[in-house]
N, C-alpha and C. Protein backbone atom coordinates (compact mmCIF):
# COMPACT_ATOMS: atom_id res chain seq x y z
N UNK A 1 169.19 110.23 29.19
CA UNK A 1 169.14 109.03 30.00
C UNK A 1 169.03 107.83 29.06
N UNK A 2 169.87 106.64 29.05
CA UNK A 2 169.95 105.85 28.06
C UNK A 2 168.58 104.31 28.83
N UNK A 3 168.39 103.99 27.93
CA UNK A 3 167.07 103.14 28.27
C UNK A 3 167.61 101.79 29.43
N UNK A 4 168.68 101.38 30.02
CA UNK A 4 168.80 100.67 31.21
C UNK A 4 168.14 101.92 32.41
N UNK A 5 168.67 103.04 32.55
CA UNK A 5 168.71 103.80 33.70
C UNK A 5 166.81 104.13 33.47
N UNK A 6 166.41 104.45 32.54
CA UNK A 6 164.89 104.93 31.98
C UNK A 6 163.97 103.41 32.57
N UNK A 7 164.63 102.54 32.67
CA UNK A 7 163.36 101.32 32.96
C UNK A 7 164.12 100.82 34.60
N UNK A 8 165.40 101.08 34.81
CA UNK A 8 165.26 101.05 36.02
C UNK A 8 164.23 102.06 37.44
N UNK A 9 164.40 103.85 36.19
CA UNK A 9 164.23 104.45 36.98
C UNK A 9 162.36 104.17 37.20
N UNK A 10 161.95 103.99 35.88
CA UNK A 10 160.31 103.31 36.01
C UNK A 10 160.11 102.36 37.15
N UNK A 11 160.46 101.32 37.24
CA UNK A 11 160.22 100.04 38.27
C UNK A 11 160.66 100.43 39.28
N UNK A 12 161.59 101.28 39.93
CA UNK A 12 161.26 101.48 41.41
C UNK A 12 160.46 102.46 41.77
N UNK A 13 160.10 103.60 40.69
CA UNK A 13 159.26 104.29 41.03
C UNK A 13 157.49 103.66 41.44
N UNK A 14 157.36 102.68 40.60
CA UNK A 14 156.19 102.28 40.62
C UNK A 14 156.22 100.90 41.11
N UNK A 15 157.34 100.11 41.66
CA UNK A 15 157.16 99.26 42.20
C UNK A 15 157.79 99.17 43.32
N UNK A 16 158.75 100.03 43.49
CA UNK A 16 159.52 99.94 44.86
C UNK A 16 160.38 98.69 45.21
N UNK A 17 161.42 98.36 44.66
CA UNK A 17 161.91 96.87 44.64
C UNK A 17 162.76 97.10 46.30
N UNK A 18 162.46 95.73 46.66
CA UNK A 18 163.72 95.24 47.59
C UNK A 18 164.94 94.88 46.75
N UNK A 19 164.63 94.31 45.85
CA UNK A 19 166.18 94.30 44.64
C UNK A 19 165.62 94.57 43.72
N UNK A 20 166.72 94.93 42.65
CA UNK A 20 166.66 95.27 41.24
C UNK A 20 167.91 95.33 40.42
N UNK A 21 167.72 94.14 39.33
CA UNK A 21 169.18 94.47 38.44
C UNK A 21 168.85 94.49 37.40
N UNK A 22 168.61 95.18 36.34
CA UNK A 22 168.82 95.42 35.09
C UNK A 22 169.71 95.25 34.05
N UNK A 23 169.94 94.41 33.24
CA UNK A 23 171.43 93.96 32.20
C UNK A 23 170.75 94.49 31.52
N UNK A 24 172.08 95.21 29.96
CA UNK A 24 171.68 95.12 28.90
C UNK A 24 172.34 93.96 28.44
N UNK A 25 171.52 92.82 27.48
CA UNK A 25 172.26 91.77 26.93
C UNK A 25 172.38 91.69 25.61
N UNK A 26 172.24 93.09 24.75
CA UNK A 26 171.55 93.12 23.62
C UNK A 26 173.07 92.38 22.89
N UNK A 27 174.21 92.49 23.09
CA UNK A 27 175.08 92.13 22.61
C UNK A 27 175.32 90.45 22.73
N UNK A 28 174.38 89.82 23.18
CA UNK A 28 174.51 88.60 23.04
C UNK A 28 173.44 88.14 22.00
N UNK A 29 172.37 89.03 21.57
CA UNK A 29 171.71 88.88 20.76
C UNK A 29 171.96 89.93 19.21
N UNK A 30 173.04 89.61 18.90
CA UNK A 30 173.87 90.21 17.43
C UNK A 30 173.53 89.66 16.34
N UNK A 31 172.31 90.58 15.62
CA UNK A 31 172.35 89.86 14.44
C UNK A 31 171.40 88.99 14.32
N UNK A 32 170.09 88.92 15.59
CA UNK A 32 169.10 88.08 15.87
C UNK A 32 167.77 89.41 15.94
N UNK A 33 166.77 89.17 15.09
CA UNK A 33 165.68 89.73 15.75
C UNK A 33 165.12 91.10 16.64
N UNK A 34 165.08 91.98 15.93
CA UNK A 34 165.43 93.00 17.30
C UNK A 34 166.51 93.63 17.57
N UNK A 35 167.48 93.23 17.25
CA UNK A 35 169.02 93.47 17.20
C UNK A 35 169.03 94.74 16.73
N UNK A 36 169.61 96.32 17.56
CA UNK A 36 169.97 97.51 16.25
C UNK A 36 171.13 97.63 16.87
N UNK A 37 172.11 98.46 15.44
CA UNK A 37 173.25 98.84 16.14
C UNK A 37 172.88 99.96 17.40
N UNK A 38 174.04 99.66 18.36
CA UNK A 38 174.41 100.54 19.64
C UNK A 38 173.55 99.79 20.93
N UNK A 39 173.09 98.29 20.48
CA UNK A 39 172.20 97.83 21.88
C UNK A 39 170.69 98.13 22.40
N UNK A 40 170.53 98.38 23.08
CA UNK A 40 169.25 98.89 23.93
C UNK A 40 168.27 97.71 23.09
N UNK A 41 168.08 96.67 23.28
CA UNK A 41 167.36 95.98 22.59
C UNK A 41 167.01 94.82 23.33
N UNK A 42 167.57 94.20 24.31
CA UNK A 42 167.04 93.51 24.88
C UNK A 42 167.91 93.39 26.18
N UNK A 43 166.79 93.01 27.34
CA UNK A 43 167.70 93.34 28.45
C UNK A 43 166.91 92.13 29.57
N UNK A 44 167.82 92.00 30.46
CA UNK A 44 167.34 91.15 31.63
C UNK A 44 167.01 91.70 32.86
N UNK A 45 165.77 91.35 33.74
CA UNK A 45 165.58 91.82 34.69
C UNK A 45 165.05 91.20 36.05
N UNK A 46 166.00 91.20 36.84
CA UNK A 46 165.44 90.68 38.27
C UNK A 46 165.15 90.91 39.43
N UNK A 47 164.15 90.90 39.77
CA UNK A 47 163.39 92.02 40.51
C UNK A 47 162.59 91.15 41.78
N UNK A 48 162.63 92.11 42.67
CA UNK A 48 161.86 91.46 44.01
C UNK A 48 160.75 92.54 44.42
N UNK A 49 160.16 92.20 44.39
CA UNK A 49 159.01 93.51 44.73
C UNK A 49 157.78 92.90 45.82
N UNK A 50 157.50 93.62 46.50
CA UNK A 50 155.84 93.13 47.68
C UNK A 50 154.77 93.28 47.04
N UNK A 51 154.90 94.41 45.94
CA UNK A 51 153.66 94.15 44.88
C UNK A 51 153.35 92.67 44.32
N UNK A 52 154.11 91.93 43.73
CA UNK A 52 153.91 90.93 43.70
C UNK A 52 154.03 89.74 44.39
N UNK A 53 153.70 89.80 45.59
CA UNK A 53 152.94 88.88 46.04
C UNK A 53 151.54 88.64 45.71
N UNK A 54 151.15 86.90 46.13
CA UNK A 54 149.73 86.49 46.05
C UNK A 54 149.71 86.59 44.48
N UNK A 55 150.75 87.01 43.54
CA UNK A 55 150.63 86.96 42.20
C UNK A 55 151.63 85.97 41.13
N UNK A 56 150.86 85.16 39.91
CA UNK A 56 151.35 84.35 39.26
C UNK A 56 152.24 84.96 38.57
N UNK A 57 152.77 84.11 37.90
CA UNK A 57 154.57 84.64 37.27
C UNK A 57 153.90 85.42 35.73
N UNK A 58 152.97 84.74 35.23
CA UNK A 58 152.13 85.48 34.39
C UNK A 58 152.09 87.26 34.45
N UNK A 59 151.20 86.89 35.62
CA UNK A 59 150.61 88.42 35.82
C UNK A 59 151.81 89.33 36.90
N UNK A 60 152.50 88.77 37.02
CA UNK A 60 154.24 89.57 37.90
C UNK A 60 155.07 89.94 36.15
N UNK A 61 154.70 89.35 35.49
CA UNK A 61 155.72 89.51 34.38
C UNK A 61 154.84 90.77 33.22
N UNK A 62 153.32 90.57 33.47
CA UNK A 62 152.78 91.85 32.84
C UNK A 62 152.52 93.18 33.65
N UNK A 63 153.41 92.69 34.60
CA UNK A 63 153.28 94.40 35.61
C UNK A 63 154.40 95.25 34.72
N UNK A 64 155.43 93.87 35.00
CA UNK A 64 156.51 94.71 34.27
C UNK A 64 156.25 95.52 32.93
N UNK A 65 156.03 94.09 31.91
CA UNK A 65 155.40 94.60 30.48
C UNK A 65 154.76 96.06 30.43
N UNK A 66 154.07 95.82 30.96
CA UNK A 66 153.15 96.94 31.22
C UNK A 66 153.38 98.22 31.42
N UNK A 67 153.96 98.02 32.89
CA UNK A 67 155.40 99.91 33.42
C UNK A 67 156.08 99.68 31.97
N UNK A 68 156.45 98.98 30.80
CA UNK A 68 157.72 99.23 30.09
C UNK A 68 156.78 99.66 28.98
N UNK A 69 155.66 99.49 28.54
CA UNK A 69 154.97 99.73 27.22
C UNK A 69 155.59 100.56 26.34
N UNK A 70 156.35 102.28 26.67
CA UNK A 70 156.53 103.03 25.94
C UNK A 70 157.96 102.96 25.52
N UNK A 71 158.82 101.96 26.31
CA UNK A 71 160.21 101.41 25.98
C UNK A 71 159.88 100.40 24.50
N UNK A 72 158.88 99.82 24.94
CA UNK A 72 158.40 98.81 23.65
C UNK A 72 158.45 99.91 22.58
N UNK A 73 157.68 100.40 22.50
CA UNK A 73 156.94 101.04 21.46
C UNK A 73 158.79 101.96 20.94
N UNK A 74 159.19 102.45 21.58
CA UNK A 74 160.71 103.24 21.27
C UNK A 74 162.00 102.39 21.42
N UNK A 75 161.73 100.94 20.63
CA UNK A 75 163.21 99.88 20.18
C UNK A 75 163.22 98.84 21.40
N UNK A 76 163.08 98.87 22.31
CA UNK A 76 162.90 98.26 23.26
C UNK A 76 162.30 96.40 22.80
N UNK A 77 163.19 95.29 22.28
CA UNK A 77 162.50 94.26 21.46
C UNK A 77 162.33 93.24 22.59
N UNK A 78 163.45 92.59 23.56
CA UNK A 78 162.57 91.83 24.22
C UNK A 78 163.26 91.94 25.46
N UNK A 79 162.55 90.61 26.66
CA UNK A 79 162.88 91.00 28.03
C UNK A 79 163.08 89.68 28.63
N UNK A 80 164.11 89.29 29.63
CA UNK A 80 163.91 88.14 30.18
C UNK A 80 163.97 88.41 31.13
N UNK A 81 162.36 88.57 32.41
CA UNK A 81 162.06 88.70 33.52
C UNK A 81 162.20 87.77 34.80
N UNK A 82 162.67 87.79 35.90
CA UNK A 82 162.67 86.92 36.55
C UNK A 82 162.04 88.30 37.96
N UNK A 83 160.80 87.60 38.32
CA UNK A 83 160.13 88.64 39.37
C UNK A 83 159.78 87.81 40.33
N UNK A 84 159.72 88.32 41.55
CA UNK A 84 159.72 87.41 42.67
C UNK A 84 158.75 88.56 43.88
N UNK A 85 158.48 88.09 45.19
CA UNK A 85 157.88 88.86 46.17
C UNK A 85 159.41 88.73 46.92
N UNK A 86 159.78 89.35 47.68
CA UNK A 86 160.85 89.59 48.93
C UNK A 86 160.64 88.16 49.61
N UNK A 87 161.97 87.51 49.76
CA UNK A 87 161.94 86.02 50.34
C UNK A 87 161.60 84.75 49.51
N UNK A 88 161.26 85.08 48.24
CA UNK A 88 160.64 83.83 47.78
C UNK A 88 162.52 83.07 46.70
């Protein structure tokens, strides 16, 4: 399982999204920071979840962090989150 499908399959398990899209964008970041050959290095994610409601963009963005820790730790360099509650 290559690491888009591995952190999609994390976040709905444990968050249950009304949406969810996952990019890899690592190819826009070539040669920057984090960068290895074959990708998996940085990815975008936008997500609607009821878990986060009543919650700041802060602490909606370390839920994610958080479900992803062991993606970090295995190449996984950065993330641009956009998390929301259903409707907002």
């Amino acid at each position: 399982m290559n690491r888009q499908s591995r952190i999609e399959t994390i976040l709905r398990q444990a968050l249950a999204p009304s949406h969810l899209h996952v990019e890899d964008q690592s190819e826009r970041h070539h040669g920057h920071g984090g960068w290895q050959e074959g990708g998996e290095t940085h990815f975008a994610i936008d997500i609607a979840a009821a878990a986060f409601a009543d919650k700041n963009r802060i602490a909606r963005h370390r839920m994610v962090t958080d479900l992803l820790a062991a993606e970090f730790t295995s190449g996984l360099h950065a993330l641009t989150i956009e998390a929301r509650a259903p409707g907002e």
